[in-house]
Protein backbone atom coordinates (compact mmCIF):
# COMPACT_ATOMS: atom_id res chain seq x y z
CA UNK A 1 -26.27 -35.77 12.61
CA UNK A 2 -28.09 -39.25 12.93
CA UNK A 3 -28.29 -41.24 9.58
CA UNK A 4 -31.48 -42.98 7.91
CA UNK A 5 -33.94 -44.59 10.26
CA UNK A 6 -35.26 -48.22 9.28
CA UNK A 7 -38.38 -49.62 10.66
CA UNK A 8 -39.20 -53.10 11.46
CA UNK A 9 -42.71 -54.58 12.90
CA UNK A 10 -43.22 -57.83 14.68
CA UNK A 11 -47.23 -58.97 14.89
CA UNK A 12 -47.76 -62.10 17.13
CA UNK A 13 -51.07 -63.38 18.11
CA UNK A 14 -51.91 -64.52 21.65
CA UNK A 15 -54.67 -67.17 21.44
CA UNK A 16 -57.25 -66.25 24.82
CA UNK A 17 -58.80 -69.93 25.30
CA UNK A 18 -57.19 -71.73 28.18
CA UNK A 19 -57.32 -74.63 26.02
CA UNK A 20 -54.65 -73.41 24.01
CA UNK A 21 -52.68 -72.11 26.58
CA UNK A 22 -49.38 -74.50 25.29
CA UNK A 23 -49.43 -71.95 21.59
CA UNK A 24 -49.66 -69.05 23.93
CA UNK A 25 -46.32 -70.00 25.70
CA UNK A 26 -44.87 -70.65 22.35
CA UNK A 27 -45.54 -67.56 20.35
CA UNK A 28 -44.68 -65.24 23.82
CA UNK A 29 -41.40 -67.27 23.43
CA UNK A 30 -41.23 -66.74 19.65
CA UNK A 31 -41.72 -62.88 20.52
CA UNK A 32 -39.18 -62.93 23.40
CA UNK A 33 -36.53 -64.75 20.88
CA UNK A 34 -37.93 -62.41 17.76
CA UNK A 35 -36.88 -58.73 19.75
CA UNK A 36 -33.98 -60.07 21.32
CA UNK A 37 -32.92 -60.98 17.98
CA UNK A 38 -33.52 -57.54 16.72
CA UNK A 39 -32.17 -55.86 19.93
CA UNK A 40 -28.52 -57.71 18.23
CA UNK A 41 -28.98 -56.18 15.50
CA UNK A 42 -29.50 -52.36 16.43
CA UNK A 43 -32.91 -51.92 16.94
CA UNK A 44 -34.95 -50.60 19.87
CA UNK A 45 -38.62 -51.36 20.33
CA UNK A 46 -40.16 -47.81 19.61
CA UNK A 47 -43.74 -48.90 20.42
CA UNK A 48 -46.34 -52.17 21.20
CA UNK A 49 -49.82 -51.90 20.13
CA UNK A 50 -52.90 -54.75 21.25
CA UNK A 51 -55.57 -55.35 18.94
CA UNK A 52 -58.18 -57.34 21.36
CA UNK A 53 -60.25 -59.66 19.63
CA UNK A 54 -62.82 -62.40 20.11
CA UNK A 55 -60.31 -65.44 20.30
CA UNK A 56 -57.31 -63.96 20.49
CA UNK A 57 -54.91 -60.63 21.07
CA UNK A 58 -52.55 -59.15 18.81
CA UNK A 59 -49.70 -57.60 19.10
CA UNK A 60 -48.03 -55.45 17.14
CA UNK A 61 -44.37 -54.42 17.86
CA UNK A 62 -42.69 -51.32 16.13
CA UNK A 63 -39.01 -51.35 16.04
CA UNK A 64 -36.23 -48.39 14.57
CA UNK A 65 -32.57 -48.41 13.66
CA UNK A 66 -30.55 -45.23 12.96
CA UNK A 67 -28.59 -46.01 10.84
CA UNK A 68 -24.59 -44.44 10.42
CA UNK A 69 -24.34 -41.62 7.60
CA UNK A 70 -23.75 -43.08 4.32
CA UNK A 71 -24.86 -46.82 5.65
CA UNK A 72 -26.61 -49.07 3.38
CA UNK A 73 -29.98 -48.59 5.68
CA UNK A 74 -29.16 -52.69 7.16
């Protein structure tokens, strides 16, 4: 029997305007570097969600752990 889950969510905004084109190849690398991160630590992306907007897209990232029986939930 599987233990506790624990949830984690990553939002990063990706700015649309070709002028800023240089923070959109920063915060996909932040993202990259953010789930690999998490992917070290146990967790699995569960599901990605974009929020269009005007100027920009978001992205919302939902991540899970199961934790072991009797863990601390970390």
């Amino acid at each position: 029997m599987s233990g506790p889950v624990s949830f984690a969510t990553l939002t990063t905004t990706l700015p649309t305007s070709d002028e800023e084109r240089g923070r959109l190849l920063r915060n996909v690398s932040e993202r990259d570097q953010q789930l690999y991160d998490y992917g070290r630590s146990g967790y699995r992306l569960a599901a990605s969600a974009t929020v269009p907007g005007s100027k920009a897209v978001t992205v919302i990232d939902t991540l899970t752990r199961e934790s072991e029986s009797g863990g601390d939930g970390r």
